[in-house]
PDB file of N, CA and C in Angstrom:
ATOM      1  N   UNK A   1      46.720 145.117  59.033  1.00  0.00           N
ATOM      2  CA  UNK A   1      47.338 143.833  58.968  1.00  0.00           C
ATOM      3  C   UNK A   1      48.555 143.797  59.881  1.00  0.00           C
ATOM      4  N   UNK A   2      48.437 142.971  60.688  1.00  0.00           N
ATOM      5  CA  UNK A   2      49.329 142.629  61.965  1.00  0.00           C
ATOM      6  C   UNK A   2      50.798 141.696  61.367  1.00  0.00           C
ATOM      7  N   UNK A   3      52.091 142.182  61.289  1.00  0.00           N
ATOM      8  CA  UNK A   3      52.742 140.842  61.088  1.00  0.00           C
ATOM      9  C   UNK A   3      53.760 141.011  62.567  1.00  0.00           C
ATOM     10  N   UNK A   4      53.853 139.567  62.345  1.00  0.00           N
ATOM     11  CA  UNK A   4      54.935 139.498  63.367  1.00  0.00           C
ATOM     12  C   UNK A   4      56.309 139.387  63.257  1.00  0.00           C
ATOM     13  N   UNK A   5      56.499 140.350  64.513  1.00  0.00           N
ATOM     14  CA  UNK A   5      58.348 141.346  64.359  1.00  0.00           C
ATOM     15  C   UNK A   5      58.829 139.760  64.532  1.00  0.00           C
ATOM     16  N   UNK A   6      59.630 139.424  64.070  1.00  0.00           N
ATOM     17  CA  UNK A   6      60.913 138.414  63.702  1.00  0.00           C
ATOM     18  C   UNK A   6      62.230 139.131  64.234  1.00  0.00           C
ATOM     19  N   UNK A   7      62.890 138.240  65.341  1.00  0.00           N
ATOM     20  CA  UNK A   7      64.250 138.459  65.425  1.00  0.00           C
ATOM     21  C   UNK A   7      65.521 138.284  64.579  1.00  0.00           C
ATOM     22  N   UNK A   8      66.388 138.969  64.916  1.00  0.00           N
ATOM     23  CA  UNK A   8      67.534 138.490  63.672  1.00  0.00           C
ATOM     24  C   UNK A   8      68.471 137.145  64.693  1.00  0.00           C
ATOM     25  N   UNK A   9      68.878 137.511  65.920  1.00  0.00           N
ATOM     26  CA  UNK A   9      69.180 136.598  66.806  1.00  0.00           C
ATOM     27  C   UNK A   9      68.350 135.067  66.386  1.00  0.00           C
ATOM     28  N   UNK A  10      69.286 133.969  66.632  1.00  0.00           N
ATOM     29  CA  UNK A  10      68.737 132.294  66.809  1.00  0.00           C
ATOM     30  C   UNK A  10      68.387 132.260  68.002  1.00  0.00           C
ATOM     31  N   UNK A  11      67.235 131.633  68.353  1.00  0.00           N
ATOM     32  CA  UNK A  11      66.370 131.062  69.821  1.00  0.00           C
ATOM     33  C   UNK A  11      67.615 130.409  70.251  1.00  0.00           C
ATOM     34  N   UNK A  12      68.107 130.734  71.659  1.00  0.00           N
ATOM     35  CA  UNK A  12      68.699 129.585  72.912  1.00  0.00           C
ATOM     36  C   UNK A  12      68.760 128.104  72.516  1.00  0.00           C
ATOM     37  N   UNK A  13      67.736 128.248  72.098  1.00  0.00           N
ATOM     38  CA  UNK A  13      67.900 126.585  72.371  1.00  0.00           C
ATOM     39  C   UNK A  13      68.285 125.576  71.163  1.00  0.00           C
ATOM     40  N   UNK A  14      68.210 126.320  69.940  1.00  0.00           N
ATOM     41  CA  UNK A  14      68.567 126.232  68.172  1.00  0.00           C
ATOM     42  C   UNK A  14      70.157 126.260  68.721  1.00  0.00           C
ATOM     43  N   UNK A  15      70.729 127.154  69.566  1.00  0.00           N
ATOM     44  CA  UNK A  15      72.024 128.306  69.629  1.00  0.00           C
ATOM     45  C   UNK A  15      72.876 126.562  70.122  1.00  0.00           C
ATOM     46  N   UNK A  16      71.861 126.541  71.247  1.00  0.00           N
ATOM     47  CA  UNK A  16      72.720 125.253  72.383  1.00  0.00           C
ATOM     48  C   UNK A  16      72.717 123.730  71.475  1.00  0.00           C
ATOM     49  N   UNK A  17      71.935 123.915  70.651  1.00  0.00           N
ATOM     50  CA  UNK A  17      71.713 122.430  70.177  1.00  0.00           C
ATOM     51  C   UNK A  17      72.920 122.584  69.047  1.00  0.00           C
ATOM     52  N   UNK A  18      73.111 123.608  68.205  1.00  0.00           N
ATOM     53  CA  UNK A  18      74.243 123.381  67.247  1.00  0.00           C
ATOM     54  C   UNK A  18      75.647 123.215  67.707  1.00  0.00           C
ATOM     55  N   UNK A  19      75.500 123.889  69.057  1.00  0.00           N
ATOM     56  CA  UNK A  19      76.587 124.004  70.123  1.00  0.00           C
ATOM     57  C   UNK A  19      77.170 122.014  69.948  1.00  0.00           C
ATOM     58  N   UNK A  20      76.358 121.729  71.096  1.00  0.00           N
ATOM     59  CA  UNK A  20      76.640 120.411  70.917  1.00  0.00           C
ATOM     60  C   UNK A  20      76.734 119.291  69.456  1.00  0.00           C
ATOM     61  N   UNK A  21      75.871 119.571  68.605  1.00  0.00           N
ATOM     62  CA  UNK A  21      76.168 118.932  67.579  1.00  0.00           C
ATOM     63  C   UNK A  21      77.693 119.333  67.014  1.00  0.00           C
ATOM     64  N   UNK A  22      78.294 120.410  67.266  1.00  0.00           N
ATOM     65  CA  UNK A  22      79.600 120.966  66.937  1.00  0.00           C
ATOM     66  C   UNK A  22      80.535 119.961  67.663  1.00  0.00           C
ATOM     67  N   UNK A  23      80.472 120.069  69.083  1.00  0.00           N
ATOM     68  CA  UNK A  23      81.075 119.170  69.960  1.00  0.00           C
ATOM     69  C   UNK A  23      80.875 118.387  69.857  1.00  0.00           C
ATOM     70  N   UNK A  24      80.219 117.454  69.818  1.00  0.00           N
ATOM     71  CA  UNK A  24      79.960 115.763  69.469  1.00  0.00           C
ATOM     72  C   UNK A  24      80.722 115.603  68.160  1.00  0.00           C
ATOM     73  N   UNK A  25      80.666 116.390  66.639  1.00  0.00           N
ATOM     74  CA  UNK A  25      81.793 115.877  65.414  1.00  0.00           C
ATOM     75  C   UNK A  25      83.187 116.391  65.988  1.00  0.00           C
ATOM     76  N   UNK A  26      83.383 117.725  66.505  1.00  0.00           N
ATOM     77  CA  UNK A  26      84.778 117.679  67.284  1.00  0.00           C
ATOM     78  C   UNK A  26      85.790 116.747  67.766  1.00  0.00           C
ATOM     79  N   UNK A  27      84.828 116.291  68.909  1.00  0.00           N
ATOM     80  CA  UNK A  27      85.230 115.079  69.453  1.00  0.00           C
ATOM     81  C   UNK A  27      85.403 113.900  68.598  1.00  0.00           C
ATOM     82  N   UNK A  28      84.377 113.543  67.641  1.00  0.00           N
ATOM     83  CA  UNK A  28      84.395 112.255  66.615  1.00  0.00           C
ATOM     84  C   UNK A  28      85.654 112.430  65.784  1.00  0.00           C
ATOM     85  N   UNK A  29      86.357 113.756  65.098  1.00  0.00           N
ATOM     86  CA  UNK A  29      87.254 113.807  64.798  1.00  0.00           C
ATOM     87  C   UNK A  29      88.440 113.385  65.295  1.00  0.00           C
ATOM     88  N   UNK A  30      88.241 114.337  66.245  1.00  0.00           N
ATOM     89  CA  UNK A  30      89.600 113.794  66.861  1.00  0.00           C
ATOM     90  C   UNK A  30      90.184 112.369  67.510  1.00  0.00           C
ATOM     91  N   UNK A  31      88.835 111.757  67.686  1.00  0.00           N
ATOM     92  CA  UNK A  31      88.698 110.221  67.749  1.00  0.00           C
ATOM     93  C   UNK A  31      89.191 109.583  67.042  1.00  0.00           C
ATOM     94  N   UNK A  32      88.633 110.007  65.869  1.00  0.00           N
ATOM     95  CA  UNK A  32      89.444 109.204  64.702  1.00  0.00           C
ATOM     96  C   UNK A  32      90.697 109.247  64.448  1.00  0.00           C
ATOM     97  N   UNK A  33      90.754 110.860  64.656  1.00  0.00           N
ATOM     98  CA  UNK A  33      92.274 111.275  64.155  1.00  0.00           C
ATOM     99  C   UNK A  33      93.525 110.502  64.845  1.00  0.00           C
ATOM    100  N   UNK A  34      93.256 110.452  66.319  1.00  0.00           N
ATOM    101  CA  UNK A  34      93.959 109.412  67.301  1.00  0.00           C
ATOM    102  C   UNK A  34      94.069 108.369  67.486  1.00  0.00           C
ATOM    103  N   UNK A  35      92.948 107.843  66.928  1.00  0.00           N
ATOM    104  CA  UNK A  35      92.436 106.232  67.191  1.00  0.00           C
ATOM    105  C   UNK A  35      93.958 105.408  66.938  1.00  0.00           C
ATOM    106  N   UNK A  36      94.683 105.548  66.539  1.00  0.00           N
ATOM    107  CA  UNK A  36      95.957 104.455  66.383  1.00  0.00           C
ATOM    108  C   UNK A  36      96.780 104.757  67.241  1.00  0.00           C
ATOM    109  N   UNK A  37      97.164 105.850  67.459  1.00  0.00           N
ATOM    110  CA  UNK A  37      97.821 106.119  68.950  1.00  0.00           C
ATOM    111  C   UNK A  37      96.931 105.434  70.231  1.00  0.00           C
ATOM    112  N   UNK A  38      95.912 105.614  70.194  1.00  0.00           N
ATOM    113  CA  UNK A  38      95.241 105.426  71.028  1.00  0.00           C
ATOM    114  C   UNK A  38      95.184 103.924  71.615  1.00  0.00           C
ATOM    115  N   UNK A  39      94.407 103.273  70.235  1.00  0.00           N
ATOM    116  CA  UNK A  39      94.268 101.849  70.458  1.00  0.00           C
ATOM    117  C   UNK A  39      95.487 101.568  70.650  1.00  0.00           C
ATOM    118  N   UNK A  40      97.085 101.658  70.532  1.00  0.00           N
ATOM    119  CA  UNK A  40      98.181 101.249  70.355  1.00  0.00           C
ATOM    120  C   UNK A  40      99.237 101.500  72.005  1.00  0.00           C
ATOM    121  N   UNK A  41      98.712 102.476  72.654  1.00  0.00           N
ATOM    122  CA  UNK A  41      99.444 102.843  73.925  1.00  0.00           C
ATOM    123  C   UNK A  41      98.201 101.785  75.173  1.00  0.00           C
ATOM    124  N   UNK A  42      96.704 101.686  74.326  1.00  0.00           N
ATOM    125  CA  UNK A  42      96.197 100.840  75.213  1.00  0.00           C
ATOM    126  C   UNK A  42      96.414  99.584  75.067  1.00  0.00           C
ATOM    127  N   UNK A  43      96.465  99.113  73.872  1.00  0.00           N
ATOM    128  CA  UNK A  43      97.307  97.718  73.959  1.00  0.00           C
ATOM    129  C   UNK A  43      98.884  97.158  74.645  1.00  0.00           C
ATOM    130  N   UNK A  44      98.939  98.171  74.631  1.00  0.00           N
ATOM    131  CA  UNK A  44     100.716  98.141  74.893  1.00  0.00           C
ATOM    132  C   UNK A  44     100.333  97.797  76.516  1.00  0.00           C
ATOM    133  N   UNK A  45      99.186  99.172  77.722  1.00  0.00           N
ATOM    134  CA  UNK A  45      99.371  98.885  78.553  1.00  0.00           C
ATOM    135  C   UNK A  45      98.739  97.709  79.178  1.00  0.00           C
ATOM    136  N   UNK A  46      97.784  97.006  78.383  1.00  0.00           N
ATOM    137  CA  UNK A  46      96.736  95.664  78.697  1.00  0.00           C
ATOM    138  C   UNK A  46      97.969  94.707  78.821  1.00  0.00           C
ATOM    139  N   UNK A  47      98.919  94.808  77.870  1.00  0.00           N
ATOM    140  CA  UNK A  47      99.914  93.402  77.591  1.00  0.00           C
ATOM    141  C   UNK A  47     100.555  94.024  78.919  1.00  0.00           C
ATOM    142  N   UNK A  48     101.362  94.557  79.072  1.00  0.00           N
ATOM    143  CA  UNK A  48     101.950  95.189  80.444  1.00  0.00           C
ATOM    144  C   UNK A  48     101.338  94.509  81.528  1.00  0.00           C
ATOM    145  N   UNK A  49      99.986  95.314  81.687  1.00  0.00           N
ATOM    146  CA  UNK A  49      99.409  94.495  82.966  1.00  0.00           C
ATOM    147  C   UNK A  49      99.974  92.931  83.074  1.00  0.00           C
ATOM    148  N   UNK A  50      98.618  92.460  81.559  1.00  0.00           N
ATOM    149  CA  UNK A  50      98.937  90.982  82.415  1.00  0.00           C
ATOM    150  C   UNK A  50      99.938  90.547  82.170  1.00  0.00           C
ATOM    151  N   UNK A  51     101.028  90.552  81.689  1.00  0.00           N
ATOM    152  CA  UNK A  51     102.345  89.920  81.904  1.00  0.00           C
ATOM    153  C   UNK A  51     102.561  90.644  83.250  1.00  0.00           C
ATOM    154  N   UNK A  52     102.793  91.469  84.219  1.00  0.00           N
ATOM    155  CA  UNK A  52     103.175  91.776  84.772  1.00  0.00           C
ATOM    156  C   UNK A  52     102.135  90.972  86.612  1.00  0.00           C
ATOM    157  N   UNK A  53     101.070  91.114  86.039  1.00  0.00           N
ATOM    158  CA  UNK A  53     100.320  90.068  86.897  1.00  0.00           C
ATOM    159  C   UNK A  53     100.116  88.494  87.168  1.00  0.00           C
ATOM    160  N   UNK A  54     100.409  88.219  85.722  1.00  0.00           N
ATOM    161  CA  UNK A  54     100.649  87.117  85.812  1.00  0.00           C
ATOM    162  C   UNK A  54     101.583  86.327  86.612  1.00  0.00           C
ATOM    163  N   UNK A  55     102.969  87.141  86.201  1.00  0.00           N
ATOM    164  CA  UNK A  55     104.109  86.593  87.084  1.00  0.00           C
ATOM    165  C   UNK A  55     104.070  87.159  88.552  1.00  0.00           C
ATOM    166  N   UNK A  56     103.041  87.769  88.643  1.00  0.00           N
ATOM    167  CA  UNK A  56     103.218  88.196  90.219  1.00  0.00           C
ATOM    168  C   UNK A  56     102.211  87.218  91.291  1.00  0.00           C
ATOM    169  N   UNK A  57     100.963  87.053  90.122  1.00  0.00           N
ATOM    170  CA  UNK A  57      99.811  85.918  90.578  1.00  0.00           C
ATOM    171  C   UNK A  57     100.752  84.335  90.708  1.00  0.00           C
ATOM    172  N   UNK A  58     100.987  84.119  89.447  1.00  0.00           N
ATOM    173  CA  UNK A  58     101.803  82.702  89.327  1.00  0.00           C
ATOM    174  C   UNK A  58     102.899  82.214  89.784  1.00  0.00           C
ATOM    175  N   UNK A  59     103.648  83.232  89.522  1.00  0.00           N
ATOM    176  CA  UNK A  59     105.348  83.089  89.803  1.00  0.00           C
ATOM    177  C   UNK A  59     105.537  83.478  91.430  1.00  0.00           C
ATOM    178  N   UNK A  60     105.025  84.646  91.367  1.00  0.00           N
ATOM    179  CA  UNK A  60     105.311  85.018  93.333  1.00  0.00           C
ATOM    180  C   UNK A  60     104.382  84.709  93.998  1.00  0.00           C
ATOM    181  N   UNK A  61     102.990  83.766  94.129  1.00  0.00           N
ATOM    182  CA  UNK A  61     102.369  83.367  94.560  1.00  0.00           C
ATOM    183  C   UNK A  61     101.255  84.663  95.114  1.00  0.00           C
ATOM    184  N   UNK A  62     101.177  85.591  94.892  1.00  0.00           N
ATOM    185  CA  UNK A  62     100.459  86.781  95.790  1.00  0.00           C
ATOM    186  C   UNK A  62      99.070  86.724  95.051  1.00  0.00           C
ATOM    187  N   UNK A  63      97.796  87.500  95.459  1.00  0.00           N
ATOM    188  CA  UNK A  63      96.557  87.467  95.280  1.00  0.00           C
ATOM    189  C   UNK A  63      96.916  88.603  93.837  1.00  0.00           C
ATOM    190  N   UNK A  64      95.963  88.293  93.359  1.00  0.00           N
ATOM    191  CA  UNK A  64      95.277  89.126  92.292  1.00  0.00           C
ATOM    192  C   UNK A  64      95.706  90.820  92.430  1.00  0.00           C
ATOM    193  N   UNK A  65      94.573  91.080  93.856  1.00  0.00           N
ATOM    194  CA  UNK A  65      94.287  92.042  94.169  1.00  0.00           C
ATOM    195  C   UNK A  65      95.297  92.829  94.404  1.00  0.00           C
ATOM    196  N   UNK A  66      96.334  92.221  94.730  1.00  0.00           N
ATOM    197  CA  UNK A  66      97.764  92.933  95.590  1.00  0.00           C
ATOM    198  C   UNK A  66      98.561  92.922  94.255  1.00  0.00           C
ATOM    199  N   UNK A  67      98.613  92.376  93.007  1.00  0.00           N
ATOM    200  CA  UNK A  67      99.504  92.581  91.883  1.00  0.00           C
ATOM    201  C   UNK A  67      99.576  94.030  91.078  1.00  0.00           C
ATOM    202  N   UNK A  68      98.143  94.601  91.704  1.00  0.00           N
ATOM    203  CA  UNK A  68      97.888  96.114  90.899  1.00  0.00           C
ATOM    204  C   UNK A  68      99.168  97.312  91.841  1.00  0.00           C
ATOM    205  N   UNK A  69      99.720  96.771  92.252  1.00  0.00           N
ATOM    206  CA  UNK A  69     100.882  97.444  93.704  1.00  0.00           C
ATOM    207  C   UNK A  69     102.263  97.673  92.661  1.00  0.00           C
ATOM    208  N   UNK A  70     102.368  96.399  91.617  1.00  0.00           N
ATOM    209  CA  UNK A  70     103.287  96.431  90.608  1.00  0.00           C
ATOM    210  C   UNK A  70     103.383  97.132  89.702  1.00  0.00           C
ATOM    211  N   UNK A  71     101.881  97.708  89.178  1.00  0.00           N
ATOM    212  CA  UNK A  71     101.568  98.672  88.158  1.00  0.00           C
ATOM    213  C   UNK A  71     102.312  99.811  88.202  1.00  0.00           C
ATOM    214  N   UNK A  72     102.448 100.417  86.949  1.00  0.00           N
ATOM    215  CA  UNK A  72     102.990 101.809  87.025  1.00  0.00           C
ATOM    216  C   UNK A  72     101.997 102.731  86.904  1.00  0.00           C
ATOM    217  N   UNK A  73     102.440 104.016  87.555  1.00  0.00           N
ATOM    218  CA  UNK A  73     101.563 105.139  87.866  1.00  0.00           C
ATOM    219  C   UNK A  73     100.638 105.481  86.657  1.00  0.00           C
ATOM    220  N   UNK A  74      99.272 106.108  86.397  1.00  0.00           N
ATOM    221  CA  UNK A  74      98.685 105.958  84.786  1.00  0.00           C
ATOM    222  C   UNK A  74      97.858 104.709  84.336  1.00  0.00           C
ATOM    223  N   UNK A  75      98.179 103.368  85.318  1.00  0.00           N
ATOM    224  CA  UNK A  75      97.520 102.225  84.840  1.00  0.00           C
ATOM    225  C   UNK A  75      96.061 101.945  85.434  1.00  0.00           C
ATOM    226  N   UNK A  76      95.382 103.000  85.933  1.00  0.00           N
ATOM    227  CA  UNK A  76      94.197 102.816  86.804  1.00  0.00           C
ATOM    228  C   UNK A  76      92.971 102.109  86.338  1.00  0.00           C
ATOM    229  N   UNK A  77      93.282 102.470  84.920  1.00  0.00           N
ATOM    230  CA  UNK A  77      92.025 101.679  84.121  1.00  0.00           C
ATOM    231  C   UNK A  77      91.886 100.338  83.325  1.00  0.00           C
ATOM    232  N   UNK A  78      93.036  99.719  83.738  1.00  0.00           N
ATOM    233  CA  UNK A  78      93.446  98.242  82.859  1.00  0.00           C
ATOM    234  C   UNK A  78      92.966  97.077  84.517  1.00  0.00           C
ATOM    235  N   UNK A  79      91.981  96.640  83.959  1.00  0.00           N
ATOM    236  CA  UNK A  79      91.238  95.360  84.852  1.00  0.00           C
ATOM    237  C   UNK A  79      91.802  94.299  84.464  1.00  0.00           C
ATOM    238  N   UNK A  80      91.432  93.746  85.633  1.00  0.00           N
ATOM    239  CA  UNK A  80      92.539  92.077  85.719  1.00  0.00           C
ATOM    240  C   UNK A  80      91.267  91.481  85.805  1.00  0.00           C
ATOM    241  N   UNK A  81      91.594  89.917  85.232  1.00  0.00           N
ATOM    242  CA  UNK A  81      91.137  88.715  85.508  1.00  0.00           C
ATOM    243  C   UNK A  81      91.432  87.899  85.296  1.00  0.00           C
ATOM    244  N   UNK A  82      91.038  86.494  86.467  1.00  0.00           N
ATOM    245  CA  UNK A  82      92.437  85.629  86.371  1.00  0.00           C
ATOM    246  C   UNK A  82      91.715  84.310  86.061  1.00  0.00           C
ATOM    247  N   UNK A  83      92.274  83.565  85.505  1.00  0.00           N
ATOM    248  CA  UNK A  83      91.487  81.901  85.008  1.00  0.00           C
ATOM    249  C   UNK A  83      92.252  81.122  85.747  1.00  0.00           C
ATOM    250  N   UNK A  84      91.972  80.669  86.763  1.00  0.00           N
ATOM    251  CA  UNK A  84      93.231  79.917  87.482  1.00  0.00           C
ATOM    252  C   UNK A  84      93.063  78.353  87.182  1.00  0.00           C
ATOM    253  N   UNK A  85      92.160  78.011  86.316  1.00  0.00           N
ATOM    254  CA  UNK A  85      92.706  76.754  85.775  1.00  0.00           C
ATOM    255  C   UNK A  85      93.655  76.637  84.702  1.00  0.00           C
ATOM    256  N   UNK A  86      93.410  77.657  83.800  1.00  0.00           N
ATOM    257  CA  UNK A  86      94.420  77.712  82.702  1.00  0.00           C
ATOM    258  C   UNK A  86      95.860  78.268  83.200  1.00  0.00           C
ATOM    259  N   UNK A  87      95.722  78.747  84.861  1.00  0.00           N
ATOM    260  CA  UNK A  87      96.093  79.654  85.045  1.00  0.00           C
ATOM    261  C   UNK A  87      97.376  80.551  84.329  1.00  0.00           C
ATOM    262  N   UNK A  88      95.904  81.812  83.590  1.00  0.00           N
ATOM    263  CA  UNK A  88      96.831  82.908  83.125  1.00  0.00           C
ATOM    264  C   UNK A  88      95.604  83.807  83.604  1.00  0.00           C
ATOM    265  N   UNK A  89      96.435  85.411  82.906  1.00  0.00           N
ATOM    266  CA  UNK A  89      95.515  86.626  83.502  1.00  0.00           C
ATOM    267  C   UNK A  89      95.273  87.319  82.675  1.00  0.00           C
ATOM    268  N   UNK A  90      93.858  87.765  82.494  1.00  0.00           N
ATOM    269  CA  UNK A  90      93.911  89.324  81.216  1.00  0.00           C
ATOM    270  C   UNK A  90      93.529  90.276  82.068  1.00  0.00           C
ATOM    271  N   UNK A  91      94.318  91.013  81.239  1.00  0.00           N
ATOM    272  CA  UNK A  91      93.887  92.319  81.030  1.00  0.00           C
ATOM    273  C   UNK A  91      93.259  93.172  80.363  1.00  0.00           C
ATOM    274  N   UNK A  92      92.493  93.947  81.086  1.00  0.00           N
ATOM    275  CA  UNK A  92      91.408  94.860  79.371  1.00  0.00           C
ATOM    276  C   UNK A  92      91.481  95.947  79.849  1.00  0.00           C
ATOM    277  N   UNK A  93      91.765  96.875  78.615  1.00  0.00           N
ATOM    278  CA  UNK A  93      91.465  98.274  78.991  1.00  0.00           C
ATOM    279  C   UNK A  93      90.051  98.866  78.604  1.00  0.00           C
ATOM    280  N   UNK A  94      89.325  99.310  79.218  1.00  0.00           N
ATOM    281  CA  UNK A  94      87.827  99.181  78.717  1.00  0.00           C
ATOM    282  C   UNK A  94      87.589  99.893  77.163  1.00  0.00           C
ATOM    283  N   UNK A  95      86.729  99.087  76.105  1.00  0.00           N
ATOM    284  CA  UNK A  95      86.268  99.080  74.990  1.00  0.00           C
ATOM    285  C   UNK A  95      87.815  99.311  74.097  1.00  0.00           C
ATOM    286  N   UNK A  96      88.769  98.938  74.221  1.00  0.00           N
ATOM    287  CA  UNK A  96      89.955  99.632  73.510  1.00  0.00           C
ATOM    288  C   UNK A  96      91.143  98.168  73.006  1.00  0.00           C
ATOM    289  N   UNK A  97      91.465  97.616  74.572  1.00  0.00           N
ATOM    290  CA  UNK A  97      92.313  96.454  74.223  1.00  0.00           C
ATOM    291  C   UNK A  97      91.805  95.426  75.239  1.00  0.00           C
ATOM    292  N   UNK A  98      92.248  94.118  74.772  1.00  0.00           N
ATOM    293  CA  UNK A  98      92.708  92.597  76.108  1.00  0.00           C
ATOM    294  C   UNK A  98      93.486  92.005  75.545  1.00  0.00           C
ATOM    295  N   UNK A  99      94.173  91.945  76.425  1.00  0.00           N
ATOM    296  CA  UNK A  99      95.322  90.827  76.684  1.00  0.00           C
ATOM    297  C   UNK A  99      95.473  90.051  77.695  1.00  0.00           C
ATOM    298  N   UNK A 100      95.994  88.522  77.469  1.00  0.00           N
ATOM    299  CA  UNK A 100      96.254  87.543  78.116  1.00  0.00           C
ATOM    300  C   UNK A 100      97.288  87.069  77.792  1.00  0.00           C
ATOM    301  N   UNK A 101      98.467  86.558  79.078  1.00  0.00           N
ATOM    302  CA  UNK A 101      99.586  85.941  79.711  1.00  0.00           C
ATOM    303  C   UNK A 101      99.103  84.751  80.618  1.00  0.00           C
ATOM    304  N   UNK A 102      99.575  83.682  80.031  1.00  0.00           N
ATOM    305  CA  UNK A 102      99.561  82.301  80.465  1.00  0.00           C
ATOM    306  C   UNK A 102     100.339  81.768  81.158  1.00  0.00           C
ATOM    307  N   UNK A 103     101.019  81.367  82.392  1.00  0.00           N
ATOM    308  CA  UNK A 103     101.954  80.757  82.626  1.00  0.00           C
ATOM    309  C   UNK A 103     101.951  79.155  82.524  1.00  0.00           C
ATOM    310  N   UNK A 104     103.258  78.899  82.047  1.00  0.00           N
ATOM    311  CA  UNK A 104     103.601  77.568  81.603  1.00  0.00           C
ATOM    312  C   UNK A 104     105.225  77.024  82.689  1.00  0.00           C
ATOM    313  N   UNK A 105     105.338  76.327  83.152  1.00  0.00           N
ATOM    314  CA  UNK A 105     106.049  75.564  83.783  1.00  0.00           C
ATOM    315  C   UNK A 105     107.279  75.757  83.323  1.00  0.00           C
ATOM    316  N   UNK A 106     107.730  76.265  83.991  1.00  0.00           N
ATOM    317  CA  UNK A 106     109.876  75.981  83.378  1.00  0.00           C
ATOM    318  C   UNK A 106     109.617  77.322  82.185  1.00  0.00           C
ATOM    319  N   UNK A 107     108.910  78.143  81.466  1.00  0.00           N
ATOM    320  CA  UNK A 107     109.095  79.487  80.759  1.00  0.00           C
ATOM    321  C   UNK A 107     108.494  80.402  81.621  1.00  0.00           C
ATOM    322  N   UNK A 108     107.866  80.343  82.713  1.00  0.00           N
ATOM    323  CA  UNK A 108     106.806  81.343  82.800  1.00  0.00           C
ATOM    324  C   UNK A 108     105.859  81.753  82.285  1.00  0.00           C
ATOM    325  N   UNK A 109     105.711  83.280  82.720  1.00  0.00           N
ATOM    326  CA  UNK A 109     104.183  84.140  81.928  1.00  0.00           C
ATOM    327  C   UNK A 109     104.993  84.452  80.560  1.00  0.00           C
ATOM    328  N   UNK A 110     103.962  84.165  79.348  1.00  0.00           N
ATOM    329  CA  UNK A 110     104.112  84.316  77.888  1.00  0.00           C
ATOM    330  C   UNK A 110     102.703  85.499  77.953  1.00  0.00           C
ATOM    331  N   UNK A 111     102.931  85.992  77.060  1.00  0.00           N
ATOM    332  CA  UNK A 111     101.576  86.734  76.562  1.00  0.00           C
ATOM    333  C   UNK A 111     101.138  86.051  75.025  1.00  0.00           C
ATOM    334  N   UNK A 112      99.808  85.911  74.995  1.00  0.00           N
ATOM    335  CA  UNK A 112      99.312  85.193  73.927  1.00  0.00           C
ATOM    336  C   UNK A 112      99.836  85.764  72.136  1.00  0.00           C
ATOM    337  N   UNK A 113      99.651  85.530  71.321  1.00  0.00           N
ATOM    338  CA  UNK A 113     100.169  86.167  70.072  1.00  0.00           C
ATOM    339  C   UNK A 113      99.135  87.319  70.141  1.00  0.00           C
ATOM    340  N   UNK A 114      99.933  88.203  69.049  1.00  0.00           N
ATOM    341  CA  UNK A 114      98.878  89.084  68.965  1.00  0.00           C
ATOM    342  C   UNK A 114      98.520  88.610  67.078  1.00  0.00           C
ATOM    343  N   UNK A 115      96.543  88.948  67.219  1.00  0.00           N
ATOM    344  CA  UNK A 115      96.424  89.076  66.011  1.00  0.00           C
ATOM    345  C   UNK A 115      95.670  90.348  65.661  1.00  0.00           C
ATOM    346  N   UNK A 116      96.365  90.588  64.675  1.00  0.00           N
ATOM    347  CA  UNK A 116      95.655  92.068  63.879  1.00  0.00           C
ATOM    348  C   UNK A 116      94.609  91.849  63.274  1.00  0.00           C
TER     349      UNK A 116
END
């Protein structure tokens, strides 16, 4: 009667797959664990932008494109877009925050309320 020798070692590929399932809740943790810092420094920099574009689109007359020159160093990932009938501008930081700044005549760029 033949049996077959069994390793004590896990197969490669059992080894690599728990691997990643490890890393994927890792990461989910710490996601969570941050998530208010997180969402909270990206909101902060969305409102930044567009107030800061706004008055550069509205108030100093310059293009869109040339207002990202105003940004501070770190802001690479907050996108503009501009409604130039309403004319105001948001900003979004991707899947995290948006914000929009309106300009109004005689106050300037306002940024919209925030709601929680």
């Amino acid at each position: 009667m033949a049996t077959a020798k069994q390793t004590a070692s896990t197969p490669p590929r059992r080894r690599i797959n728990r691997l990643v399932l490890a890393l994927v809740l890792v990461g989910a943790a710490l996601l969570a664990w941050f998530w208010a810092p997180l969402h909270g420094y990206a909101r902060i920099g969305a409102a930044y932008g567009a107030r800061v574009a706004c008055s550069c689109r509205f108030e100093g007359g310059r293009a869109l494109g040339d207002c990202r020159k105003d940004f501070e160093p770190g802001m690479e990932l907050v996108m503009l877009s501009e409604d130039a009938e309403a004319k105001s501008v948001t900003a979004r930081f991707p899947l995290l925050a948006r914000e929009t700044a309106t300009y109004r005549e005689g106050e300037g760029c306002r940024l919209e309320a925030w709601h929680e």
